[in-house]
Every structure is written in C-alpha cells, then in structure tokens.
Protein backbone atom coordinates (compact mmCIF):
# COMPACT_ATOMS: atom_id res chain seq x y z
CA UNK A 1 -2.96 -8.40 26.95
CA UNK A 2 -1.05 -9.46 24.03
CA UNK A 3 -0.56 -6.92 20.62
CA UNK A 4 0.07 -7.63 17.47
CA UNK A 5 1.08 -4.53 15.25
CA UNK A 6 0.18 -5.41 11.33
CA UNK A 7 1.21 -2.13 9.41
CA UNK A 8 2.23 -1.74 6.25
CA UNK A 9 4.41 -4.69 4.51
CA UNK A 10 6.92 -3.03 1.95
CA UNK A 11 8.45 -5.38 -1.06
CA UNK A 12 10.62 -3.79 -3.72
CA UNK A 13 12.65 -4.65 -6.61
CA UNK A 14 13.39 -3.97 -9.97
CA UNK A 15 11.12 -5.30 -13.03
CA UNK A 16 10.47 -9.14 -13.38
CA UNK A 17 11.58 -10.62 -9.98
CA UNK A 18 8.10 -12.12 -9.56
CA UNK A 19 6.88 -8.81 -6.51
CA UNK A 20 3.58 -9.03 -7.47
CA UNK A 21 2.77 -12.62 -7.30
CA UNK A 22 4.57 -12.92 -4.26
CA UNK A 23 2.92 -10.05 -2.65
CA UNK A 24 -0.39 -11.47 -3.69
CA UNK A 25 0.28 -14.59 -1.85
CA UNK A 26 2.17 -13.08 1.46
CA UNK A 27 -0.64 -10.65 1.52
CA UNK A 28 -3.20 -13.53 1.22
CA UNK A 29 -1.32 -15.73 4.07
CA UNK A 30 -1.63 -13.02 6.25
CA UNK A 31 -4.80 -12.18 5.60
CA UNK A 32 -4.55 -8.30 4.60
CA UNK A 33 -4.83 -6.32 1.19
CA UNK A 34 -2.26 -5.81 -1.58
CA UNK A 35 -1.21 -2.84 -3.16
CA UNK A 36 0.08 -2.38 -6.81
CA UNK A 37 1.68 0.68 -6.65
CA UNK A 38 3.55 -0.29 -10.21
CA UNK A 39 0.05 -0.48 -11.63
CA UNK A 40 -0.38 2.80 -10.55
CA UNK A 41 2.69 4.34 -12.53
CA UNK A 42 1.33 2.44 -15.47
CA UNK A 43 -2.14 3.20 -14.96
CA UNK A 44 -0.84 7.30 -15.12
CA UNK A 45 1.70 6.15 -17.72
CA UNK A 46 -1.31 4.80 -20.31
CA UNK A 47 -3.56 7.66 -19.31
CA UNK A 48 -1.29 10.69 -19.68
CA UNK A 49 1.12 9.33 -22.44
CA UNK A 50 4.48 9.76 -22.75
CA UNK A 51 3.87 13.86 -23.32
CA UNK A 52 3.39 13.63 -19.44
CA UNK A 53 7.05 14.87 -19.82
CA UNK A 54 6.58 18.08 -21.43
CA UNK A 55 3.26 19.24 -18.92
CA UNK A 56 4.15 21.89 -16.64
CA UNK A 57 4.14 20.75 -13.01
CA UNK A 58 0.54 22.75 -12.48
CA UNK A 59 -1.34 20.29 -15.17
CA UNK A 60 0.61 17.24 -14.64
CA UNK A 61 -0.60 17.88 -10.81
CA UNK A 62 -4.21 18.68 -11.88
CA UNK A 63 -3.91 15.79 -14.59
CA UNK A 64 -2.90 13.60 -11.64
CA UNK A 65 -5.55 14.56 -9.26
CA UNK A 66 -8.25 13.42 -11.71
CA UNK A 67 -6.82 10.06 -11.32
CA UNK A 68 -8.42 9.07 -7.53
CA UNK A 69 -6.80 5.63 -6.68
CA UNK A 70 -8.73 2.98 -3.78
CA UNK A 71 -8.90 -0.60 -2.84
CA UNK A 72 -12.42 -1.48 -3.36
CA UNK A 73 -13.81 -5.18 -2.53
CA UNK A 74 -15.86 -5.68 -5.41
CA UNK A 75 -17.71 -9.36 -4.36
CA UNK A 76 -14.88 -10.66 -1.44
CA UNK A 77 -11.59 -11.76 -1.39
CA UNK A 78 -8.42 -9.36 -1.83
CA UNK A 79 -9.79 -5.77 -2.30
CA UNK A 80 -8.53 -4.75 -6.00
CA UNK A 81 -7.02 -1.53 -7.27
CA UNK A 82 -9.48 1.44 -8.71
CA UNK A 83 -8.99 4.33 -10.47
CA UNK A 84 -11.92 6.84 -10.34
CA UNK A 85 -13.97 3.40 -9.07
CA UNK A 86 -13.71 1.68 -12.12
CA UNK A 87 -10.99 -1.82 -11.46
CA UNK A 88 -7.69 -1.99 -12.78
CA UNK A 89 -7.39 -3.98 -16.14
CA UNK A 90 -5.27 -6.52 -18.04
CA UNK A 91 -4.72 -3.17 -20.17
CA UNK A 92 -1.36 -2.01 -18.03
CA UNK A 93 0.17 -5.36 -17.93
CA UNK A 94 1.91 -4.67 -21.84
CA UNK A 95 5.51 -4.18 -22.89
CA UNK A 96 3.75 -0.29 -23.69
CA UNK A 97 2.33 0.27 -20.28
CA UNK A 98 5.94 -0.69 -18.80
CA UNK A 99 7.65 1.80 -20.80
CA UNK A 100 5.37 4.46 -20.03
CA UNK A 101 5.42 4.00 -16.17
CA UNK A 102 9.01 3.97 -16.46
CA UNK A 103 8.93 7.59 -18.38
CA UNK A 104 6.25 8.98 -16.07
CA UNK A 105 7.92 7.97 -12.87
CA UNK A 106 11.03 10.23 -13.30
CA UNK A 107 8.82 12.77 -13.06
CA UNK A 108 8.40 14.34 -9.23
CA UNK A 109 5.47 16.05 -8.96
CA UNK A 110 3.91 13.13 -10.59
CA UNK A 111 6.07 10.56 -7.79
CA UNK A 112 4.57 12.80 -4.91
CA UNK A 113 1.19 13.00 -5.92
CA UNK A 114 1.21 8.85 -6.27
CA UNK A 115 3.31 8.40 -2.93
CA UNK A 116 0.76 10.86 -0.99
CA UNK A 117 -2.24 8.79 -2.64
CA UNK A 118 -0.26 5.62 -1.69
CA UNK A 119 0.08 7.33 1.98
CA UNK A 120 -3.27 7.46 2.01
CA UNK A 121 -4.45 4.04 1.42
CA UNK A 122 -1.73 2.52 3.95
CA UNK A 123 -3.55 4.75 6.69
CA UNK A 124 -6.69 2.73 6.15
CA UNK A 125 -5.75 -0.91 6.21
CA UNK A 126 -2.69 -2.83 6.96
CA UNK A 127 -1.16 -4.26 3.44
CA UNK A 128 1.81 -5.13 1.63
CA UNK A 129 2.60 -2.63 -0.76
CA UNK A 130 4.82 -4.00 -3.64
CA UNK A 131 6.57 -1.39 -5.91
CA UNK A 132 10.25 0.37 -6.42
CA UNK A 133 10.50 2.94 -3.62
CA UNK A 134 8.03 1.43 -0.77
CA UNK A 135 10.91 0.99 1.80
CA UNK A 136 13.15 4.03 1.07
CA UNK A 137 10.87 6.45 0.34
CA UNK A 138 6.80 5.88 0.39
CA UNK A 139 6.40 4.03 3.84
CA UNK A 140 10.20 4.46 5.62
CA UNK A 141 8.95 3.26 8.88
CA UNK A 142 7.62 0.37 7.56
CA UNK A 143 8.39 -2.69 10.13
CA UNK A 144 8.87 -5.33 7.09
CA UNK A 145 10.48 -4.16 4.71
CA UNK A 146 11.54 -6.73 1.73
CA UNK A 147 13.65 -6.13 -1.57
CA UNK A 148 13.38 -8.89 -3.82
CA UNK A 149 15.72 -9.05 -6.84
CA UNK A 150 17.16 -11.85 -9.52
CA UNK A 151 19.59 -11.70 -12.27
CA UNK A 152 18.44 -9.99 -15.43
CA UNK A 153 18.16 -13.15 -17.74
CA UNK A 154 16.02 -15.40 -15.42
CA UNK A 155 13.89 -12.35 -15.11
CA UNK A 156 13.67 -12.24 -18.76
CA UNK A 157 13.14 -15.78 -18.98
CA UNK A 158 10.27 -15.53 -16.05
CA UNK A 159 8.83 -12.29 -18.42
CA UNK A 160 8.80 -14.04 -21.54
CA UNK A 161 6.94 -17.33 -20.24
CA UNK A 162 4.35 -14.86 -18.77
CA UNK A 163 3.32 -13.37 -22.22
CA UNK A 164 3.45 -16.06 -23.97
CA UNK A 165 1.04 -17.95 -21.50
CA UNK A 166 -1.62 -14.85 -21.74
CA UNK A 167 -0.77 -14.74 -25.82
CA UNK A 168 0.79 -11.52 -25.47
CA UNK A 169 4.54 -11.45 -26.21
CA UNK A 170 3.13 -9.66 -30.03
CA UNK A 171 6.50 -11.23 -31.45
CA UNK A 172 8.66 -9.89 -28.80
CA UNK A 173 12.07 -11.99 -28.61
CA UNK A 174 13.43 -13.51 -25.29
CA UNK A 175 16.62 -10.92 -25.99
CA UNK A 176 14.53 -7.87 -26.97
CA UNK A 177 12.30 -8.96 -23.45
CA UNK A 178 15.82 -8.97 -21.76
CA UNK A 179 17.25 -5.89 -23.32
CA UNK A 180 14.39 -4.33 -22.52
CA UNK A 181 14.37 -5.26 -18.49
CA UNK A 182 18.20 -3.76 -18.53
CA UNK A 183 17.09 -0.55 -19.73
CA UNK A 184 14.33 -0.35 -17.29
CA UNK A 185 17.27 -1.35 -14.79
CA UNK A 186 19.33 1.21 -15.71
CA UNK A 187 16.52 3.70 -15.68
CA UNK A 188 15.04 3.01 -12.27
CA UNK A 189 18.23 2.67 -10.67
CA UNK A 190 20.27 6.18 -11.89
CA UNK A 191 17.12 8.32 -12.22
CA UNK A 192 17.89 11.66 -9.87
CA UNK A 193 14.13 11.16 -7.83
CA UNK A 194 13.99 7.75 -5.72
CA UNK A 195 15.97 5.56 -7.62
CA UNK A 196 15.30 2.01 -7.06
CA UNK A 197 17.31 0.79 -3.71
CA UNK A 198 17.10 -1.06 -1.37
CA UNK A 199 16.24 0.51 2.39
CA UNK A 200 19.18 -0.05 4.64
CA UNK A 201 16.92 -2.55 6.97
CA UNK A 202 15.54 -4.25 4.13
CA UNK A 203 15.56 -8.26 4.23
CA UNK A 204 17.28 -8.50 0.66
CA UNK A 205 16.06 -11.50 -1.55
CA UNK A 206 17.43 -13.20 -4.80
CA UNK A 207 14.66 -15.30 -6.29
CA UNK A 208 17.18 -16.22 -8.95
CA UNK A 209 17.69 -20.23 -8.50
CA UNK A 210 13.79 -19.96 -5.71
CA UNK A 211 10.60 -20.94 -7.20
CA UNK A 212 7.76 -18.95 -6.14
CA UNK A 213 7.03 -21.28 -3.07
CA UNK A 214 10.91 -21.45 -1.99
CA UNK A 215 10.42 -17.40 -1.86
CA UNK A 216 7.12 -17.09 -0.31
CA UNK A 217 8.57 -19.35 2.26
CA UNK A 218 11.33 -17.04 3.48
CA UNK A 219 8.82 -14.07 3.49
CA UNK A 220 6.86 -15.45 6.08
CA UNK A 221 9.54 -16.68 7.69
CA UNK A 222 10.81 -13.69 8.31
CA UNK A 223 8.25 -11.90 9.02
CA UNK A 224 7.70 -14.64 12.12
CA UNK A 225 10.62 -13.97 13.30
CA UNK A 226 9.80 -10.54 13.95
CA UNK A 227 6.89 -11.04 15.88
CA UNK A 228 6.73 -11.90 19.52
CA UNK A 229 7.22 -15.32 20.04
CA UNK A 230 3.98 -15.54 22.44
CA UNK A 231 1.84 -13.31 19.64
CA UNK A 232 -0.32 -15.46 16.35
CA UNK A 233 0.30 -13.88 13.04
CA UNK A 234 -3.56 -13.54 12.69
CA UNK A 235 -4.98 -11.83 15.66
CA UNK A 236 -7.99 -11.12 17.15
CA UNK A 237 -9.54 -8.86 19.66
CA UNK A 238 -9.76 -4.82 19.68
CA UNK A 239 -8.08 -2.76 16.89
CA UNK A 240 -6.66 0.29 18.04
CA UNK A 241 -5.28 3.21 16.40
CA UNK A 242 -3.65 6.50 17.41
CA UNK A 243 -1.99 9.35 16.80
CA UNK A 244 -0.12 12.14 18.94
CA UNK A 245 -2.08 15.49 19.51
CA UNK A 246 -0.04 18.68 18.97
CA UNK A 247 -1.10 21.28 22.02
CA UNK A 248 -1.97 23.96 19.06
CA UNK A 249 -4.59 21.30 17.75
CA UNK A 250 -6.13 20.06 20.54
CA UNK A 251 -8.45 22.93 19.68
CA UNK A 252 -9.67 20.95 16.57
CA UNK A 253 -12.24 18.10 18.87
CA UNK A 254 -13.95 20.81 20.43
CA UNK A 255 -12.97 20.27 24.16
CA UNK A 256 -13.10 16.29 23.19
CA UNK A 257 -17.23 16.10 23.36
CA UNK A 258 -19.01 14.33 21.00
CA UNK A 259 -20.94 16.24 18.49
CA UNK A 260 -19.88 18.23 15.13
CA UNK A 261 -16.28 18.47 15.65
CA UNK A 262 -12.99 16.13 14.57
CA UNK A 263 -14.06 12.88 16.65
CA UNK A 264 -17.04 12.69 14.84
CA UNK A 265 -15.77 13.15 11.72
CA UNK A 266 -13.11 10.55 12.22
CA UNK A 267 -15.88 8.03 13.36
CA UNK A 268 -17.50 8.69 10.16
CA UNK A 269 -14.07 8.44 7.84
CA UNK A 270 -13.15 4.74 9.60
CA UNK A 271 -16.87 3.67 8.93
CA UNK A 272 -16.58 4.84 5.52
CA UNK A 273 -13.46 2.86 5.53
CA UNK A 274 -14.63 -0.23 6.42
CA UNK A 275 -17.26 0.06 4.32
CA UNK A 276 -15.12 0.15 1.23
CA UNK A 277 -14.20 -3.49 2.56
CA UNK A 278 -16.68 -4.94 4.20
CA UNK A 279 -18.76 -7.37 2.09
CA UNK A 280 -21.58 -6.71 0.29
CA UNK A 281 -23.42 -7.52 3.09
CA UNK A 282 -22.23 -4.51 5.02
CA UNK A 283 -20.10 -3.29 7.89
CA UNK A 284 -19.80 -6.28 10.48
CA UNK A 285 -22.23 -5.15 13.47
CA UNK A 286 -18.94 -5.08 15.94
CA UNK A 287 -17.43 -2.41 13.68
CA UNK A 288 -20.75 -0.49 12.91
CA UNK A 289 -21.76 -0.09 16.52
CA UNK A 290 -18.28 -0.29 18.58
CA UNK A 291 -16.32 1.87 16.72
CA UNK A 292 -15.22 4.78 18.82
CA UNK A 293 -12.84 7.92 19.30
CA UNK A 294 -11.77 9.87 21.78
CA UNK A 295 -8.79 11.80 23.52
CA UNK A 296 -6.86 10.54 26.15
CA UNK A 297 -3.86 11.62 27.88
CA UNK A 298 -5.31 15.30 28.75
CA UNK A 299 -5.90 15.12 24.95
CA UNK A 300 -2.39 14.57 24.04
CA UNK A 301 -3.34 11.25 22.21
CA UNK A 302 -6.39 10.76 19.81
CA UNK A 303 -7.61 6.88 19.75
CA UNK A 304 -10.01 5.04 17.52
CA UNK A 305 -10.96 1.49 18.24
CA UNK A 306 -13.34 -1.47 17.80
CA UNK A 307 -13.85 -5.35 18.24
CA UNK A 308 -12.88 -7.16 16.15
CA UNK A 309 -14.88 -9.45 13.91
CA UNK A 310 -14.11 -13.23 13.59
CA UNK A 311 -11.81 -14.46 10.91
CA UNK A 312 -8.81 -12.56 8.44
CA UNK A 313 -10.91 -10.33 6.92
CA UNK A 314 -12.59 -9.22 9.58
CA UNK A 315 -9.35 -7.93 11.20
CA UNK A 316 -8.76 -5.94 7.60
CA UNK A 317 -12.20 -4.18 8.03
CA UNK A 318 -10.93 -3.66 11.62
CA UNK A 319 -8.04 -1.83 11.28
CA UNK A 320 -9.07 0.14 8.39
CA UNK A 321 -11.65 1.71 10.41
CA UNK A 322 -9.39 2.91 13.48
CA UNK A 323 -6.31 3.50 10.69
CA UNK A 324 -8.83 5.99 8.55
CA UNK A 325 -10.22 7.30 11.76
CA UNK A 326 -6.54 8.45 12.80
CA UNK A 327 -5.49 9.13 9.51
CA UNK A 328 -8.55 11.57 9.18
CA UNK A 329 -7.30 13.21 12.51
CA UNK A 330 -3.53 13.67 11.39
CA UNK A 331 -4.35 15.27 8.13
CA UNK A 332 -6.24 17.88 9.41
CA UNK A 333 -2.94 18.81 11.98
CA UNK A 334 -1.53 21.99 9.91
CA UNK A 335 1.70 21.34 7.77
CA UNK A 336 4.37 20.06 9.68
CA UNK A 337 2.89 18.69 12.98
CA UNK A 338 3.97 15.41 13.99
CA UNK A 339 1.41 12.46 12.15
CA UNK A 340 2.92 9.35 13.40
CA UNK A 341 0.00 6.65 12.98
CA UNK A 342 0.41 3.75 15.40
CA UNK A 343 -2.41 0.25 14.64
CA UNK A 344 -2.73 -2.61 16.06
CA UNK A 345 -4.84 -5.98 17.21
CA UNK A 346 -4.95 -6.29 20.64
C-alpha cells in the first residue's frame, strides 16, 4: 500500500515578500492548517512591550508561559491562531506590532519558549508553518522547506498598497515603509540568535517580478515533484504515527496493556487533538472509535493510528490525532532520548 508523508511545510523570508498569503493558499491547496509563527512574535511583542528587553530570563519565561498558543477551528475552514483561546486580531498587523516582534525576537529565552510552543503544534497536525527561522532552526527536518524573498522596494511597494487598502498606513510614506523593511532586514539577518537564512535544502524563491498566482504555482510544483509519482497529494486511508521507544522507557506503557498507563493517555491527547479540529459537530466517528495505540517491535516502536475520514479536512483531524498521540509519548521520554515523530496517510 501506497504512503503519503504530509509533515510540516516550512516557508521563510524576510518582511513583505507576501509568506503569509502564500502560505494561506499552499496550505489551503493541500488541504492542511497554517501557522503564523510571525503573529506569534508580535502577539508577545504587543503584550510584553518593548521592556521585554530589560526582564530577567526567569519573568520573561514565566511572562511567556502565560501566553498558551493553539490552532482552534472556530466554525470550519483553516483552524486560526489563539492565544489563551481567545483568536488572533487585526491588532498585530501595525507598523507598532512589527517593530516590537522584531525587538522581542532577539531575545532567546523568549525564541525557545515560542519555537518549543511552535514544536508543539507541528506534532499535532501536518501544516505549513510560515515565519523567519522554520527551516534552519524550528522544524530542521522539515521535508519542504521554502524561503521566499524579493527586493526591498517591491516589498515596500507590496507593504504600502496593503495599508492603504485596510486604511492603515496612519500617514506612513512609501520611503519611511521601505526604510523601515531595511532595518527590519538588517535586524533579522545579523542578530547573534537564528538570524534569518535560508536552510541549505531550502527551494529559494524571488517573488520580485511573480504575482501571487505565478508563486503559488511553483510551490506546488515543487512540492509534486517531491512526492512519489504513483502517490495523490491528498490522500486517504489510515493515518499512522510513531515514534522510537528508548529500552529505559519502555517501562512508561506498563508492559504495553491497556489501562492507566502512557497508551491510554496518548489515546486521550490525539482525541483531544482532533477535537480542537473537528467541526462543531464533533470528532468524525472513524477517529472517535478507531483511534488506537500500541507497541510493536518488542516495544521498540510506539504507534497511533486511525481511518481516515472522507475529504481534506478529514485527513487534518486524522493526523492530528496519531501526531498528538506520539507527540504525547515522546515528551514524556526523559531529556535527551531520541523523539523522532514519523506521520503519514497510508
């Protein structure tokens, strides 16, 4: 039987070169969720201010934690970002909220504390995550991996016609809007803690003289091209997720029976999952009832699958059930055993 690995899709690039539109729309034609880790940063940035700077690493990390990011579906369609369960708002997307992120994200316990709550949210669905450090740094072993840049005046240009469509430019100047994006520039790409790169297997993009269609067109593309020739980009069938058991942990599932022990929590983390997703109807009956885990292997390999509902979003709920499941199995391995998290539609 045929599989069809989904994972995480990574797209980076500095300020401007159109990542979140475009990851929007690839995330859309592939039918999985988008993440905006950049609204993250200035989600942080607006909520801890630019004093963020002068906190000690001990409240900046307790400042952080109060700040508990998820993708929520909130009445169908993509799942959208939350912080502490309330949606993301037009509020970040300001020349003020840019700044800010920029300030707070040269700041490392602040960058690890996002990346490990960024972690966690690619362990529970496949996505594309758009940002400045998805490739290199946040998901490494990403399969696609995409860094989309353009020069700094059509960025400016593509900026400016932006605000001025919502009403927002507040007498901002094309040149101060391009000054501006070559500070940022400058910023993300010398700062000492994941400056803005892109990963050495990264399918590099200019968008410079592409219109959004022209670019989305090459994304898929190549992301096509990767895939089996004999495999469909939207798959259905069992989703399937492990992760390698360290001999010191196989202690953890208590001899592998069902009952009060790590395969029944797992079970209960990828239904939660899923039902973060699901409709409003609820978990999809395949999902709620077939969802199982287990050890195979002599217990050297946990697994957590299901069947797969029809249609796109059905494979989402899918695979963020067996991806938390797993996920809720590596994270309780102690620091430094091996957590590689394999998904797929089979």
């Amino acid at each position: 039987m045929n599989t069809v690995s989904i994972g995480v899709i990574t797209m980076d690039g500095p300020a401007g070169v159109g990542k979140s539109t475009l990851a929007r729309r690839l995330a859309d034609a592939l039918g999985i969720a988008y993440l905006d880790t950049g609204a993250m940063y200035r989600t942080l940035g607006l909520r801890l201010g630019a004093e963020a700077a002068d906190m000690d690493d001990a409240t900046l990390r307790a400042r952080c934690a109060e700040c508990r990011f998820t993708l929520e579906n909130r009445g169908g369609g993509q799942p959208v970002l939350c912080c502490c369960g309330e949606p993301v708002g037009m509020e970040i997307r300001t020349e003020k909220a840019g700044r800010l992120a920029s300030v707070v994200a040269k700041l490392p316990v602040l960058r690890g504390e996002l990346q490990k709550a960024q972690r966690a949210i690619g362990a529970e669905c496949s996505l594309v995550a758009e940002g400045r450090d998805m490739g290199t740094k946040v998901f490494p072993f990403a399969r696609h991996k995409f860094f989309l840049d353009a020069r700094a005046e059509v960025r400016a240009r593509r900026r400016y016609l932006e605000l001025e469509a919502r009403g927002a430019l507040n007498g901002a100047t094309l040149e101060e809007i391009q000054a501006g994006i070559e500070e940022r520039d400058l910023q993300d790409r010398n700062r000492p803690v994941d400056p803005l790169r892109p990963a050495p297997d990264a399918h590099i993009v200019d968008t410079s003289d592409l219109d959004i269609d022209g670019v989305l067109r090459v994304l898929i593309d190549a992301v096509a091209a990767a895939q089996p020739a004999e495999d469909p980009l939207r798959p259905a069938g069992t989703a399937r997720s492990q992760v390698p058991v360290p001999p010191e942990c196989i202690h953890l599932f208590g001899g592998g029976r069902p009952g009060h022990d790590l395969l029944t929590e797992a079970r209960l983390a990828g239904l939660s999952a899923a039902r973060r997703l699901a409709h409003p109807g609820g978990i999809p009956e395949e999902i709620a009832s077939g969802l199982s885990c287990g050890l195979e292997g002599r217990g050297t390999l946990f697994f957590a699958e299901c069947p797969v509902p029809q249609g796109a979003e059905g494979a989402r709920t899918a695979l963020a059930a067996v991806q938390s499941a797993a996920a809720c199995v590596a994270l309780s391995f102690p620091e430094g055993a091996p957590r590689e998290i394999a998904a797929s539609i089979r």
